[in-house]
Protein backbone atom coordinates (compact mmCIF):
# COMPACT_ATOMS: atom_id res chain seq x y z
CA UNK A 1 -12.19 12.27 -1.34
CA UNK A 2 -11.52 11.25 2.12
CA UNK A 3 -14.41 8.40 2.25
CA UNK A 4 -13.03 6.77 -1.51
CA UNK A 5 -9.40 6.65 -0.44
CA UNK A 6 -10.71 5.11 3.00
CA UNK A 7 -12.83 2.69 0.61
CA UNK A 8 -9.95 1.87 -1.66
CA UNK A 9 -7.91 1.17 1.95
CA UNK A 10 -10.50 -1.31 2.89
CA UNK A 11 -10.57 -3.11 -1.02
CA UNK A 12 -6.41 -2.50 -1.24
CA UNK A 13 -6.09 -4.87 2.16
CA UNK A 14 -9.28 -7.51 1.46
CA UNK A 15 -8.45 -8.43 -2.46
CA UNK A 16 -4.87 -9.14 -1.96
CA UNK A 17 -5.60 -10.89 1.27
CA UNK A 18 -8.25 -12.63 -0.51
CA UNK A 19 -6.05 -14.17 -2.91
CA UNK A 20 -3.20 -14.58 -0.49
CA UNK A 21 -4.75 -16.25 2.63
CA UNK A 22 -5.61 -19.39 0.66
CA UNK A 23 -2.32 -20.04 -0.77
CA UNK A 24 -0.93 -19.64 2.63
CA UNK A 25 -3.20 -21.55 4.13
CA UNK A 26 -2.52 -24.41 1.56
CA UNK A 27 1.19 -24.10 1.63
CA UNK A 28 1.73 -22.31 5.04
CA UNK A 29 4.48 -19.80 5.31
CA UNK A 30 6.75 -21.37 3.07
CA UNK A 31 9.30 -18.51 1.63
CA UNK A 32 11.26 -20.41 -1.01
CA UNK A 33 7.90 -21.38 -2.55
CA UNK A 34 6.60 -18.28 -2.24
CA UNK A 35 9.60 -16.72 -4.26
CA UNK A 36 9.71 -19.70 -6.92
CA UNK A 37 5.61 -19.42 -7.73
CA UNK A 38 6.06 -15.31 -7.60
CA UNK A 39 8.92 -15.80 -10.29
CA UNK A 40 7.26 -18.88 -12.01
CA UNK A 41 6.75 -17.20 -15.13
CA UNK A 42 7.84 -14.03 -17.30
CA UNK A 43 4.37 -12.37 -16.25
CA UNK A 44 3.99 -13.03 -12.76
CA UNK A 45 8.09 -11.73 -12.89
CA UNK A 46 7.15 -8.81 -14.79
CA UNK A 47 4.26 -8.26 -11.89
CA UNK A 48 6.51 -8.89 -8.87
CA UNK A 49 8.52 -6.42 -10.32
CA UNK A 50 6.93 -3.61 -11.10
CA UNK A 51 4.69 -4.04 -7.23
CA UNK A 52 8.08 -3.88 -5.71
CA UNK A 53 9.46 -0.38 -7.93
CA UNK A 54 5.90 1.10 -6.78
CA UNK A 55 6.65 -0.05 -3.91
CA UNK A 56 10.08 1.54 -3.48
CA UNK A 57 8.95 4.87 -5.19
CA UNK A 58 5.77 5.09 -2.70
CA UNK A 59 8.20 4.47 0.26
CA UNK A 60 10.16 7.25 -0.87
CA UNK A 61 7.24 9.78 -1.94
CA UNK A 62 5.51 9.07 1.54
CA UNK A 63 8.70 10.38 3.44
CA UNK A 64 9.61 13.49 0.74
CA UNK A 65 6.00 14.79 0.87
CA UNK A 66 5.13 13.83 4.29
CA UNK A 67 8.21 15.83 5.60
CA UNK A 68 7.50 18.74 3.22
CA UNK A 69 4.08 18.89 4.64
CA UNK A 70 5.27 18.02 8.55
CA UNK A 71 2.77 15.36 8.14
CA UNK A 72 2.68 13.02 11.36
CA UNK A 73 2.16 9.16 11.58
CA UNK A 74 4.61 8.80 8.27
CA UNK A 75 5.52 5.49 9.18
CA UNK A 76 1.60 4.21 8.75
CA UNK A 77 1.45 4.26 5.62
CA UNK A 78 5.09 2.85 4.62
CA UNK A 79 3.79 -0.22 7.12
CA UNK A 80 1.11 -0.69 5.32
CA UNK A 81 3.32 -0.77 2.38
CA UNK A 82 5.58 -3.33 3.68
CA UNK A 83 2.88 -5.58 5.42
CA UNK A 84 -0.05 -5.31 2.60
CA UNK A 85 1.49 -4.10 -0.10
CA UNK A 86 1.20 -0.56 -2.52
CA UNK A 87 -3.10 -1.32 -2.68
CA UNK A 88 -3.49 -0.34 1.05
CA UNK A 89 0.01 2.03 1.53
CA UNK A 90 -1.18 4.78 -1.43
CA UNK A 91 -5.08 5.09 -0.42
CA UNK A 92 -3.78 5.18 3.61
CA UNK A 93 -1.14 7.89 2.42
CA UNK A 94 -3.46 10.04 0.59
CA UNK A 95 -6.55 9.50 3.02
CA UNK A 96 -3.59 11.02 5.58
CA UNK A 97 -2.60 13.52 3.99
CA UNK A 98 -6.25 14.54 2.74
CA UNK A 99 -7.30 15.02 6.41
CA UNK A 100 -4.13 16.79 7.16
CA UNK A 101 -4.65 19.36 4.66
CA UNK A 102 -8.11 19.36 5.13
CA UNK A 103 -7.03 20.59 8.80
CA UNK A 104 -5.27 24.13 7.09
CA UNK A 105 -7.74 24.51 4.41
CA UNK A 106 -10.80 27.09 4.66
CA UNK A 107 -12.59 24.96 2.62
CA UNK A 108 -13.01 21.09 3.56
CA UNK A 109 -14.47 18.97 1.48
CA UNK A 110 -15.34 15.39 1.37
């Protein structure tokens, strides 16, 4: 499992950059527009909204079972989170927390 959630942390940070790094590069880093086109419509609302609750509950689920399993480098994932979005933050969690219990488990596997 370790090498797909590593894979899915490479795709979760190169498609949204992909679509991203164009618009910025057309419109630069301009906030207000970035908020009006994000709410420009009932769908792309209805997206924004439900990346940012995933976002929220992954924030949250990423410190409860991070501390439960005294997982270390908790605040890589939540980064990730905040600076990519929930695509790369999940996969980077779960790759994390695959090799940390691969670390206590008699049986490792891939």
């Amino acid at each position: 499992m370790k090498y797909f959630y590593a894979l899915l942390c490479i795709l979760g940070t190169i498609a949204p950059y992909g679509a991203f790094l164009p618009w910025l590069s057309e419109h630069g880093l301009d906030i207000t527009l970035l908020l009006n086109t994000a709410a420009g419509s009932s769908v792309s609302l209805f997206a924004w909204l439900d990346v940012i609750i995933s976002a929220v509950v992954l924030v949250v689920f990423i410190g409860a079972e991070g501390l439960r399993l005294r997982m270390t480098y908790l605040w890589l994932p939540i980064l990730a989170t905040v600076v990519v979005g929930v695509s790369l933050g999940l996969p980077l969690f779960l790759l994390l927390r695959e090799l940390h219990l691969s670390k206590y488990s008699d049986s490792a596997y891939d």
